[in-house]
N, C-alpha and C. Protein backbone atom coordinates (compact mmCIF):
# COMPACT_ATOMS: atom_id res chain seq x y z
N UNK A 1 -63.30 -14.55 53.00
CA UNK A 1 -64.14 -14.53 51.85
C UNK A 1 -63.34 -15.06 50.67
N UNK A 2 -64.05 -16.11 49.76
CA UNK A 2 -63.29 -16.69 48.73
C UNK A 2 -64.01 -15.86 47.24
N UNK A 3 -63.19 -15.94 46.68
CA UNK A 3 -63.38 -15.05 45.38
C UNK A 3 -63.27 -16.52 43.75
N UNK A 4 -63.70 -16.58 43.33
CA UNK A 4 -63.89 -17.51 42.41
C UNK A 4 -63.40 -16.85 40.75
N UNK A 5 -62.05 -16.81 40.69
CA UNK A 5 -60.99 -16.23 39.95
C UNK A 5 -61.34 -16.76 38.67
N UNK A 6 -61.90 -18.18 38.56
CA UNK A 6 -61.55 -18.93 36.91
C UNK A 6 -63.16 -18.17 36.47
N UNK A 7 -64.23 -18.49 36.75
CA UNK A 7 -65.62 -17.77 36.24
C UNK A 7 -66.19 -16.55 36.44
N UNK A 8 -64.99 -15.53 36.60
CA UNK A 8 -65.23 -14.70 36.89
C UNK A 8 -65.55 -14.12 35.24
N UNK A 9 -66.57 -13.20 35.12
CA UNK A 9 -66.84 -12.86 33.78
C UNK A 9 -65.96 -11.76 33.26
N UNK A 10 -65.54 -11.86 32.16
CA UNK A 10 -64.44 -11.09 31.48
C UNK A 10 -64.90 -9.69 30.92
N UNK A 11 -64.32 -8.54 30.81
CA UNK A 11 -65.14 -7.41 30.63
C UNK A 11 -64.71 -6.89 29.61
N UNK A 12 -66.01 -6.47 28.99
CA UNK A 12 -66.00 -5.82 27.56
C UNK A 12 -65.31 -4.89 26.73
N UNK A 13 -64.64 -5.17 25.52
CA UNK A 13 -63.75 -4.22 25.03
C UNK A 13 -64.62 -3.96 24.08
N UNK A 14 -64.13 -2.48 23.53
CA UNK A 14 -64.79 -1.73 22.35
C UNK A 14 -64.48 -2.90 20.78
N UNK A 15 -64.92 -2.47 20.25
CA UNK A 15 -64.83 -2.83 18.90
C UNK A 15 -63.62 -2.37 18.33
N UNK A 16 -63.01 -1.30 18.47
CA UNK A 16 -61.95 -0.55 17.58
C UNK A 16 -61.13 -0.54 18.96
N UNK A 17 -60.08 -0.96 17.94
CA UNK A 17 -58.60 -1.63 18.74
C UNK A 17 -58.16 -0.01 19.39
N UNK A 18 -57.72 0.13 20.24
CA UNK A 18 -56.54 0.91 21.08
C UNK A 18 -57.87 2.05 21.28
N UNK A 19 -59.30 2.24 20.76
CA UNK A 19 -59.06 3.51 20.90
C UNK A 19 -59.85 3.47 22.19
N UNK A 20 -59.64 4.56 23.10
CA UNK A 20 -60.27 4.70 24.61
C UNK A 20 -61.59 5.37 24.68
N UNK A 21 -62.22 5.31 25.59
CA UNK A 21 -63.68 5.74 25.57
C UNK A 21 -64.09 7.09 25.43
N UNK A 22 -62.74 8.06 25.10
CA UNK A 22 -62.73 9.14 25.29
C UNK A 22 -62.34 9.54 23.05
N UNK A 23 -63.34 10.04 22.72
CA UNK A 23 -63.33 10.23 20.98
C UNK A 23 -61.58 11.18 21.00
N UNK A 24 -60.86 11.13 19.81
CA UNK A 24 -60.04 12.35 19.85
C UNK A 24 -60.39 13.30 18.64
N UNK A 25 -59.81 14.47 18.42
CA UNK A 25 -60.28 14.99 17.94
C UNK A 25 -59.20 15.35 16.49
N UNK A 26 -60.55 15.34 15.00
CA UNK A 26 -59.30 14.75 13.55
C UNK A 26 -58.58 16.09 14.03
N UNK A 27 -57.49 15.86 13.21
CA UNK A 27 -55.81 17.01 12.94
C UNK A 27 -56.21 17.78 12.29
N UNK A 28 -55.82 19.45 12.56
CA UNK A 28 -56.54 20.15 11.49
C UNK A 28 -54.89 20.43 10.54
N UNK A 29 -55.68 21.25 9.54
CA UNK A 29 -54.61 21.09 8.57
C UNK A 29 -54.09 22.77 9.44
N UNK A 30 -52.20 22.64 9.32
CA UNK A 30 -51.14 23.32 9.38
C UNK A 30 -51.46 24.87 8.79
N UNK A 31 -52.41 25.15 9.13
CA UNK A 31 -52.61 26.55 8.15
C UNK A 31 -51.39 27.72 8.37
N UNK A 32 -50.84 27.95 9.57
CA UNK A 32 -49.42 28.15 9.83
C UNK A 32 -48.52 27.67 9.21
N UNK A 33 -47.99 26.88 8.91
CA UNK A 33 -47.27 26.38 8.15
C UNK A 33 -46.69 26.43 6.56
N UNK A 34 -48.07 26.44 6.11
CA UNK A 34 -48.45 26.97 4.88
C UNK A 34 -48.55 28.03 4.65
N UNK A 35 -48.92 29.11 5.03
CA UNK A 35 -48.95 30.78 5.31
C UNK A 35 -47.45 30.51 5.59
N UNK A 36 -46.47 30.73 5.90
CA UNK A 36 -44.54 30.67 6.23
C UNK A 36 -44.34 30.21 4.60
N UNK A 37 -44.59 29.27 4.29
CA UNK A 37 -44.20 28.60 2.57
C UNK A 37 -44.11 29.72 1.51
N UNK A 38 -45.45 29.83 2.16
CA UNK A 38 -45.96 30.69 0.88
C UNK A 38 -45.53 32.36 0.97
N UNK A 39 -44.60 32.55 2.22
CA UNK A 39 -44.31 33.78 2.14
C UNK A 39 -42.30 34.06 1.84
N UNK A 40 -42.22 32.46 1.83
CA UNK A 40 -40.50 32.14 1.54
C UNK A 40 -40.94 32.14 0.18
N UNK A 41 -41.67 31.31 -0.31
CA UNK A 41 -41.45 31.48 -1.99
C UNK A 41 -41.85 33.10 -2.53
N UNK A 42 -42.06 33.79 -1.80
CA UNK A 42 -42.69 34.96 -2.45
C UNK A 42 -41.67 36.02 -2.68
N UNK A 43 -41.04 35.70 -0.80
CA UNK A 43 -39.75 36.60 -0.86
C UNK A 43 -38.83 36.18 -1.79
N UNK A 44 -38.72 34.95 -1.87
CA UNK A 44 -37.57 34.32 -2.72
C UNK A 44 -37.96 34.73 -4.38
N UNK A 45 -39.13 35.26 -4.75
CA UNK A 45 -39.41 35.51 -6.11
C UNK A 45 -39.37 36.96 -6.14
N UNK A 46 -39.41 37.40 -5.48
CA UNK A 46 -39.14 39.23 -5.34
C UNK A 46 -37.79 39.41 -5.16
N UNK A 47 -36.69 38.89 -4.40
CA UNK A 47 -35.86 38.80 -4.62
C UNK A 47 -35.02 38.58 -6.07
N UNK A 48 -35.12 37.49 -6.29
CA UNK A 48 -34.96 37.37 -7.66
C UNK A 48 -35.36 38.22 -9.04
N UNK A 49 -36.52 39.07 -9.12
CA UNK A 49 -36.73 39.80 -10.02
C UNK A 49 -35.97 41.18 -9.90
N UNK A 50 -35.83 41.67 -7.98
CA UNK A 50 -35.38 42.22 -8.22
C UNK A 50 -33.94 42.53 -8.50
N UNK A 51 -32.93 41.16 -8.48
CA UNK A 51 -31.86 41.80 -8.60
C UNK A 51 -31.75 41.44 -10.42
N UNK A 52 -32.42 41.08 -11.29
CA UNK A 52 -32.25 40.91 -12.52
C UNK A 52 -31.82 41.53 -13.41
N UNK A 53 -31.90 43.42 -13.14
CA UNK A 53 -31.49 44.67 -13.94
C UNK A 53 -29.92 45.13 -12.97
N UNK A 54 -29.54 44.07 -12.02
CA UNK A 54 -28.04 44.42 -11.33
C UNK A 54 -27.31 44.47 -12.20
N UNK A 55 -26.76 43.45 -12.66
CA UNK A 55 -25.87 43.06 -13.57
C UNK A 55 -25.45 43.95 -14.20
N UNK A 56 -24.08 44.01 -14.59
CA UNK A 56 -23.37 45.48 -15.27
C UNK A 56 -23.62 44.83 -16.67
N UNK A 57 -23.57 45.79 -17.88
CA UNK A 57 -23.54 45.22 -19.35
C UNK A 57 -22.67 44.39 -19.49
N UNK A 58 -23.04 43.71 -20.49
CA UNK A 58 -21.84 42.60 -20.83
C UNK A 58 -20.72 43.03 -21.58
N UNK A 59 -19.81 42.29 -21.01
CA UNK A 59 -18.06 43.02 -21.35
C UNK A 59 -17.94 42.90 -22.44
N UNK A 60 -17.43 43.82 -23.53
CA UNK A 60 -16.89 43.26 -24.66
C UNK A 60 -15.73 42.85 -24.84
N UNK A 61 -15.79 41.69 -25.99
CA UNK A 61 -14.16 41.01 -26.31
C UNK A 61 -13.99 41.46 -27.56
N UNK A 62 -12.61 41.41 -27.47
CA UNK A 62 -11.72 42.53 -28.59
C UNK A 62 -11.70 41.06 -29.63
N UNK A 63 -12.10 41.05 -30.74
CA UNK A 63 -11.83 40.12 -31.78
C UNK A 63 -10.21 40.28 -32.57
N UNK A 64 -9.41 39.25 -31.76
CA UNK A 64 -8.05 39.11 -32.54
C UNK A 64 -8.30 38.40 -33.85
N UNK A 65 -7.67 39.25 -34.80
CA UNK A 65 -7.57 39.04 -36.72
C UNK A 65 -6.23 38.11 -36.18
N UNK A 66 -6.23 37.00 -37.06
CA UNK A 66 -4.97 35.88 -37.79
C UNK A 66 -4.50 37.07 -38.61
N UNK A 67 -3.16 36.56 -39.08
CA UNK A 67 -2.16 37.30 -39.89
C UNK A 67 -2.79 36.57 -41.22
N UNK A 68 -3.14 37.52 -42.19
CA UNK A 68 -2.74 36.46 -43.60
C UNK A 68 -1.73 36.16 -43.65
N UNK A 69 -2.39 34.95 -44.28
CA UNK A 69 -1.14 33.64 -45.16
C UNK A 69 -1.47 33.14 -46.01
N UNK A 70 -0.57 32.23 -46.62
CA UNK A 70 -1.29 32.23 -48.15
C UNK A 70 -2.12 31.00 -47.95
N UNK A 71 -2.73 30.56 -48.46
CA UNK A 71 -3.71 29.56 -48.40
C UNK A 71 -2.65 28.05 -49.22
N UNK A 72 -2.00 26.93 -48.12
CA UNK A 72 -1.53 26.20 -48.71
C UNK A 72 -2.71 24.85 -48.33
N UNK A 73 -1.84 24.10 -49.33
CA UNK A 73 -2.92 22.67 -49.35
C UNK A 73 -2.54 21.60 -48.20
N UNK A 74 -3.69 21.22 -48.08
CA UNK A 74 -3.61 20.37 -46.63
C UNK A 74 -2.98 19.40 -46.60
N UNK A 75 -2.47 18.93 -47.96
CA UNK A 75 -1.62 17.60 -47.47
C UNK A 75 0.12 17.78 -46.96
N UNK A 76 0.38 19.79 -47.23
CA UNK A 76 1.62 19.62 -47.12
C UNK A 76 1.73 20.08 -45.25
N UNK A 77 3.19 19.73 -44.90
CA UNK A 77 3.35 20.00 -43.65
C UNK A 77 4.19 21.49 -43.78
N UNK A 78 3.90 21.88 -42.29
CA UNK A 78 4.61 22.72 -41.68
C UNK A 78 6.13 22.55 -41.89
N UNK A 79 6.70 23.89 -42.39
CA UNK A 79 8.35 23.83 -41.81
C UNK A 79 8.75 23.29 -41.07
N UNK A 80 10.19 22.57 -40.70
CA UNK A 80 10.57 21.88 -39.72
C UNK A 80 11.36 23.17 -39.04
N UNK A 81 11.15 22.92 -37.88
CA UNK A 81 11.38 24.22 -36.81
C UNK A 81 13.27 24.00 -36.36
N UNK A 82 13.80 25.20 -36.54
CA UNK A 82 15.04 24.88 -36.21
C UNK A 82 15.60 24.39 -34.49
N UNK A 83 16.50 23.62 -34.35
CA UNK A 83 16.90 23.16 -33.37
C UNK A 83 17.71 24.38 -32.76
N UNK A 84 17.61 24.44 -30.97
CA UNK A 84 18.28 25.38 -30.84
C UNK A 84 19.25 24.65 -29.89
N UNK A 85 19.18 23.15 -29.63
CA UNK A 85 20.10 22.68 -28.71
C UNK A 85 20.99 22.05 -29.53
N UNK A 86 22.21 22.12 -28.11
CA UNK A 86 23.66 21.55 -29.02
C UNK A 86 23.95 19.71 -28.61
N UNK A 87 23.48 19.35 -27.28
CA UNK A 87 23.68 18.66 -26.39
C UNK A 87 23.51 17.47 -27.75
N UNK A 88 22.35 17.62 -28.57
CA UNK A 88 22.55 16.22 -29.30
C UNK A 88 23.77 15.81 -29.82
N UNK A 89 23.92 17.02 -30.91
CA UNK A 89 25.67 16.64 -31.27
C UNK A 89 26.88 16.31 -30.70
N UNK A 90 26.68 17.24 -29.40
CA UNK A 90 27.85 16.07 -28.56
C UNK A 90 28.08 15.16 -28.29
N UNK A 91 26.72 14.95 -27.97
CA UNK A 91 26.44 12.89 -27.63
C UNK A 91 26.47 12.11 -28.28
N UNK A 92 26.58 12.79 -29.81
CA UNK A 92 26.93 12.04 -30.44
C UNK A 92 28.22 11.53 -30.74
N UNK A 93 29.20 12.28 -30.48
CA UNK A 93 30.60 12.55 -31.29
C UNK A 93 31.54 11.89 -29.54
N UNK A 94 30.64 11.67 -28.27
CA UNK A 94 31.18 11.04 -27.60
C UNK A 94 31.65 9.68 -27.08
N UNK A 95 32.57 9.17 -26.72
CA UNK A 95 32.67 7.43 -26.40
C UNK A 95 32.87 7.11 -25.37
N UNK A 96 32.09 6.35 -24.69
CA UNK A 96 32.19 5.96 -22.92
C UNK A 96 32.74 4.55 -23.20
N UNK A 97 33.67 4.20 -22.37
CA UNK A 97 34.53 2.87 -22.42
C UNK A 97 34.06 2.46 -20.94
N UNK A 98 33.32 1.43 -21.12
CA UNK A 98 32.88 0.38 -20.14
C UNK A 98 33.73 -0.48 -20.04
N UNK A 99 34.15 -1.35 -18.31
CA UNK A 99 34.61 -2.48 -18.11
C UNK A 99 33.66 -3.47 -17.80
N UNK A 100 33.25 -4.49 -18.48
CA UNK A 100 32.22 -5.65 -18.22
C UNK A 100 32.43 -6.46 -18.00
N UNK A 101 32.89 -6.99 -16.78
CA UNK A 101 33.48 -8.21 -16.28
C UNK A 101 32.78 -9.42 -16.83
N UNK A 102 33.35 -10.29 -17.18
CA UNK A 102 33.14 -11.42 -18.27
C UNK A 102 32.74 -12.66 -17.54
N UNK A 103 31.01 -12.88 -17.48
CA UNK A 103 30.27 -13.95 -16.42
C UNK A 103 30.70 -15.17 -16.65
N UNK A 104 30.99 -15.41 -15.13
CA UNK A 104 31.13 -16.95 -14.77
C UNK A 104 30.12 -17.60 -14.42
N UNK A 105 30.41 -18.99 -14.67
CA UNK A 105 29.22 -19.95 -14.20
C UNK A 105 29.39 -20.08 -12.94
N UNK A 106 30.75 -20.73 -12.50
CA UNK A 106 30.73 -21.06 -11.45
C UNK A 106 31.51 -20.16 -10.25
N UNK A 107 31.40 -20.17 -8.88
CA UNK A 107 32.82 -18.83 -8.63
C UNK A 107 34.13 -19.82 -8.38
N UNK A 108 34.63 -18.88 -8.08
CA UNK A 108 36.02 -19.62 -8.35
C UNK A 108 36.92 -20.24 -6.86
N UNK A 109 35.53 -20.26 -6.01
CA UNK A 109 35.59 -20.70 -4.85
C UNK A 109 34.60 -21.18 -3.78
N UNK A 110 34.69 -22.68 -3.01
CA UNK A 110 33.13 -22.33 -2.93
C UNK A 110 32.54 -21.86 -1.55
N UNK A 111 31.25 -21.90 -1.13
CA UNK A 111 30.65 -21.31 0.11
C UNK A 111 30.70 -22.44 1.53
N UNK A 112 30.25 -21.46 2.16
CA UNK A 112 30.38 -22.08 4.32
C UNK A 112 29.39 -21.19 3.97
N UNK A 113 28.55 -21.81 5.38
CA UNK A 113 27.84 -20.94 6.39
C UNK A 113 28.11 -21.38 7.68
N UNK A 114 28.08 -19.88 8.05
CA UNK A 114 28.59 -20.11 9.92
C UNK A 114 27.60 -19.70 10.53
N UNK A 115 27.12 -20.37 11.39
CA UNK A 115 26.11 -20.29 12.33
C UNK A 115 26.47 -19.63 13.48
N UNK A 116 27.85 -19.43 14.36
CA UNK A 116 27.80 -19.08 15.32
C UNK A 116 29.35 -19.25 15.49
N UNK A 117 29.67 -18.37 16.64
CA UNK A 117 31.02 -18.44 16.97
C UNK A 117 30.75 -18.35 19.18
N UNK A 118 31.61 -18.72 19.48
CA UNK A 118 31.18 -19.38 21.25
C UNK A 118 33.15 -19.14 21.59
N UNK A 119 32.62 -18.71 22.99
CA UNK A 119 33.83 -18.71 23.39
C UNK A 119 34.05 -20.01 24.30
N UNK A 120 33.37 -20.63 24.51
CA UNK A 120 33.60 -22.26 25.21
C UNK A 120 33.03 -23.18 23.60
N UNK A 121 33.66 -24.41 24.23
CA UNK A 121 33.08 -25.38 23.36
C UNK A 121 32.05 -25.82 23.53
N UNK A 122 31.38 -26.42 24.56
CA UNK A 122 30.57 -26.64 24.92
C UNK A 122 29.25 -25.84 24.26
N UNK A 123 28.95 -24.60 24.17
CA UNK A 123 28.21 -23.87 23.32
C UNK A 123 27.94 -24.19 22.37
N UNK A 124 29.14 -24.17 21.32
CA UNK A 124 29.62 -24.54 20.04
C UNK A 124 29.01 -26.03 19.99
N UNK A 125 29.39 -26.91 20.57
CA UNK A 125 28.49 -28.37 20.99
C UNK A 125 27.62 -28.51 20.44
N UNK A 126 26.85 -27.25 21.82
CA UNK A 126 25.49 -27.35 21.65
C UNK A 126 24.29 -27.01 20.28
N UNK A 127 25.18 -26.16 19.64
CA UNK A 127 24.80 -25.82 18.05
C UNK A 127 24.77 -26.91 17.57
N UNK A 128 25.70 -27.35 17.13
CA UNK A 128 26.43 -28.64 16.40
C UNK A 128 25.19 -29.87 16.51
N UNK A 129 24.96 -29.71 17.54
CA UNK A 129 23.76 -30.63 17.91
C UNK A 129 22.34 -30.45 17.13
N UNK A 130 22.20 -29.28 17.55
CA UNK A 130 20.71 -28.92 17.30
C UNK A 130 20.52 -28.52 16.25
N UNK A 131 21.77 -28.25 14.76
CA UNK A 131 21.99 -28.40 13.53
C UNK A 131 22.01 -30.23 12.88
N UNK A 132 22.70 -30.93 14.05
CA UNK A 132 22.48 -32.72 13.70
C UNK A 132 20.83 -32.53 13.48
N UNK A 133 19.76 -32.54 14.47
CA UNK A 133 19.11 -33.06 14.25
C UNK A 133 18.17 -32.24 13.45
N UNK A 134 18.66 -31.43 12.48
CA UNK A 134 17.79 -30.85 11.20
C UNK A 134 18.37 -31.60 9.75
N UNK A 135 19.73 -32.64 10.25
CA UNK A 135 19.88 -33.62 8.85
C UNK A 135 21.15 -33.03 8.35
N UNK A 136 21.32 -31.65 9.01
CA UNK A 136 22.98 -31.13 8.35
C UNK A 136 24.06 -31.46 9.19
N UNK A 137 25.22 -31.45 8.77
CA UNK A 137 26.51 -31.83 9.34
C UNK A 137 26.88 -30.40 9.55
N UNK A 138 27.89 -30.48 11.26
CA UNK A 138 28.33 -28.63 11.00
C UNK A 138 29.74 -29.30 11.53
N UNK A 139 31.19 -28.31 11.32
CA UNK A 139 32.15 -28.47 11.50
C UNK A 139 32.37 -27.45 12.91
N UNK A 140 32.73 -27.79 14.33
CA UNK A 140 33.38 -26.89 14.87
C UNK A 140 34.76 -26.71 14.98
N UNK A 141 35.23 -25.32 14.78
CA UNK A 141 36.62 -25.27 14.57
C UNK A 141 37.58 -23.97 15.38
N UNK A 142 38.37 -24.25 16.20
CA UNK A 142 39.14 -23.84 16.96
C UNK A 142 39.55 -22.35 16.30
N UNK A 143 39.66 -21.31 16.54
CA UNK A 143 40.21 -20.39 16.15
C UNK A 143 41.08 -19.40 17.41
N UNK A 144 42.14 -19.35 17.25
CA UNK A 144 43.20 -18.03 17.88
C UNK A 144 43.25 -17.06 17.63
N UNK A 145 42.70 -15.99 18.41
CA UNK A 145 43.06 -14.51 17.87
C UNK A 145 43.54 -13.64 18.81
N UNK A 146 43.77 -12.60 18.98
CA UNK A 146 44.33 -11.83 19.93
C UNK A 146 43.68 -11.59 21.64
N UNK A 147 42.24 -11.66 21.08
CA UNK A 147 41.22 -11.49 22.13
C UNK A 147 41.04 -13.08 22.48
N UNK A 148 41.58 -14.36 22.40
CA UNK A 148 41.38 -15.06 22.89
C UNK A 148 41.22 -16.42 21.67
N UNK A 149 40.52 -17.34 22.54
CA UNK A 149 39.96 -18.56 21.67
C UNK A 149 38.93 -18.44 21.40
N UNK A 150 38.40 -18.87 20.37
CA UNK A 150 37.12 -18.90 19.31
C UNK A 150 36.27 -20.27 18.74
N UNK A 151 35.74 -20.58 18.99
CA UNK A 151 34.84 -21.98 18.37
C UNK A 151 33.60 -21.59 17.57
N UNK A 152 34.32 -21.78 16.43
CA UNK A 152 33.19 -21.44 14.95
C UNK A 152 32.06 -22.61 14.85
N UNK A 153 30.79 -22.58 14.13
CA UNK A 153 30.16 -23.33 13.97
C UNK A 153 29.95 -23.37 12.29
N UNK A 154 30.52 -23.94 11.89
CA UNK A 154 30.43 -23.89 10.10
C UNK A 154 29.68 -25.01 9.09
N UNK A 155 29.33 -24.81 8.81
CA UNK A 155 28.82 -25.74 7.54
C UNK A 155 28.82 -25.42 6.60
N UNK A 156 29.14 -26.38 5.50
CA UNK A 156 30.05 -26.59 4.15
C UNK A 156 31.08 -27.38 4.01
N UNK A 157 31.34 -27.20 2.50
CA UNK A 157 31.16 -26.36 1.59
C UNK A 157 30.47 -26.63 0.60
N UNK A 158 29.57 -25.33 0.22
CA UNK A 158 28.60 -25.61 -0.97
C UNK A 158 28.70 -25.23 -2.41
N UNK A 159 28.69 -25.75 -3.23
CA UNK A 159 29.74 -25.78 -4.23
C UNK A 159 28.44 -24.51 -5.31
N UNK A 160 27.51 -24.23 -4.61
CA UNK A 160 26.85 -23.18 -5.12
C UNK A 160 26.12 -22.65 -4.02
N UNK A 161 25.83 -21.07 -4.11
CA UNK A 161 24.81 -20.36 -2.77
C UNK A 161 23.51 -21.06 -2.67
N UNK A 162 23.03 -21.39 -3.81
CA UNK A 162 21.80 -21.62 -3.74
C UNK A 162 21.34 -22.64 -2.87
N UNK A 163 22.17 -23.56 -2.99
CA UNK A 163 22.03 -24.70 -1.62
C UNK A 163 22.47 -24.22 -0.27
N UNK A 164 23.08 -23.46 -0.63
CA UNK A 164 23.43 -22.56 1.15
C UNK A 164 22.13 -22.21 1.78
N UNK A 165 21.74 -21.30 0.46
CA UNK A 165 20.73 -20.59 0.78
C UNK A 165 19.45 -21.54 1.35
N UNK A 166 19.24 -22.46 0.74
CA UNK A 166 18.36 -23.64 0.97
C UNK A 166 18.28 -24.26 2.31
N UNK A 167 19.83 -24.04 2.70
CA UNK A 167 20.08 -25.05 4.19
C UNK A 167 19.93 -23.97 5.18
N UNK A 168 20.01 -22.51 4.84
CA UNK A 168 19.58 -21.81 5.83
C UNK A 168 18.29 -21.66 6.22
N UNK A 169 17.11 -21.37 4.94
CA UNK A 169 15.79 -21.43 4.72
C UNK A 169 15.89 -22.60 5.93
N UNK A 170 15.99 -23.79 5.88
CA UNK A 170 15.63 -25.03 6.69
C UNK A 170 16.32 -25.22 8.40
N UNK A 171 17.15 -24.43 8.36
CA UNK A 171 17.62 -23.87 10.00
C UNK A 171 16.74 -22.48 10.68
N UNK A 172 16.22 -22.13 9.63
CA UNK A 172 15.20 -20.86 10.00
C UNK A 172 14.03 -21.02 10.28
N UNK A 173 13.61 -22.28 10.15
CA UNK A 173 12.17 -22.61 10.21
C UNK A 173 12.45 -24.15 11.61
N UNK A 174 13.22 -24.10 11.87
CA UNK A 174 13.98 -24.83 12.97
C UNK A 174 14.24 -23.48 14.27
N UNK A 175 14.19 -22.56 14.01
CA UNK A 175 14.87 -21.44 15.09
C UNK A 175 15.98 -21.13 15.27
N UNK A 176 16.86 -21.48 14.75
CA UNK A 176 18.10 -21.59 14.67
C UNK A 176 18.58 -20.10 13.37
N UNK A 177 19.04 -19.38 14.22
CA UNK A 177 19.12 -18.01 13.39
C UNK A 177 20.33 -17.39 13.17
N UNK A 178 20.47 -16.27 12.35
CA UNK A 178 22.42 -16.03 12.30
C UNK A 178 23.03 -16.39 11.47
N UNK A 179 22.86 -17.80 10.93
CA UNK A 179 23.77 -18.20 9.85
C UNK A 179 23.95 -17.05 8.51
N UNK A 180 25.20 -16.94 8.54
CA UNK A 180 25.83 -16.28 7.05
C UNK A 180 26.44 -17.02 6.26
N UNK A 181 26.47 -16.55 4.98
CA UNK A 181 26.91 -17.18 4.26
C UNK A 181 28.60 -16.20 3.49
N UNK A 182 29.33 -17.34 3.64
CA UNK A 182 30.28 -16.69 3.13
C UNK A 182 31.41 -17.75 2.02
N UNK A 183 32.37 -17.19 1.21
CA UNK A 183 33.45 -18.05 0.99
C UNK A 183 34.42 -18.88 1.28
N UNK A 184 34.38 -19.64 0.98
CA UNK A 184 34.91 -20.47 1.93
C UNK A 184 36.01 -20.35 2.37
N UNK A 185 36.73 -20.62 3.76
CA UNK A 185 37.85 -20.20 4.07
C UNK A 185 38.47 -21.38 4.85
N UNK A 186 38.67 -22.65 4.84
CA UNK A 186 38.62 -23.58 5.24
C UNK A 186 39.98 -24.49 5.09
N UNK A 187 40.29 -25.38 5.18
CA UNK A 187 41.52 -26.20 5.20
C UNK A 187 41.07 -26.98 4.04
């Protein structure tokens, strides 16, 4: 059996949207609700009246009298109140002798920075190198000490920190880390 789906006739809805064929019935008003209200505000007003005669009398305050004085004129001042400390006068009558070392422009010697110290050369080299290609020159230099041989990595000398400081800023942003700065100690 074939069923003919497209003309099939469409079936009738009510007029008023959602509501079902079944009426509901209006909301009545909360009369519960209202009866509870009206028995909180009641208690809450009986309450209140009655604790209104609780209260103990009101305390009295003792009225403090000023001392007479004589009645002076307002433009003059008060006595000046005596001092009871001594500490000013001492400080005064004392003398501290400062030494103020007398500023130089320049120091009186100038700066290295050492990047590294290697117990092979080859190490040391390898610094030396990877300081070439940031544009600075580094000196490696042989050192003897008790514990053995030493290969410094130095650069300088800078005839002020501030350019030290400058060439380290620019080995630091290279990766190259460690460098101190010191006086120069050099040949």
């Amino acid at each position: 059996m074939s069923r003919d789906y497209a003309n099939k006739p469409k079936p009738r809805r009510n007029s008023s949207r959602g509501n079902k064929s079944t009426k509901q019935k209006p909301k009545s008003f909360p009369i519960l609700a209202l009866l509870f209200v009206i028995m909180c505000i009641g208690a809450f007003g009986y309450f209140l009246w009655s604790i209104k005669d609780s209260a103990g009398p009101e305390p009295k305050t003792a009225k403090i009298e000023q001392p007479k004085t004589k009645p002076r004129k307002q433009d003059a001042l008060p006595p000046k109140p005596k001092e009871k400390w001594e500490y000013q006068d001492l400080l005064e009558k004392k003398e501290v002798e400062v030494d103020v070392p007398k500023p130089s422009t320049k120091p009186s010697r100038p700066y290295q920075m050492q990047c590294g110290s290697f117990r092979k050369q080859s190490q040391a080299d390898a610094l030396k190198a990877k300081i070439a290609f940031q544009g600075l020159e580094a000196i490696v230099s042989k050192v003897d000490i008790k514990s053995g041989t030493w290969y410094k990595v130095v650069i300088g000398p800078y005839p002020r920190k501030r350019k030290a400081e400058h060439d380290r800023h620019k080995l630091q942003r290279a990766n190259i880390n460690g460098c101190q700065i010191w006086f120069w100690e050099g040949k």
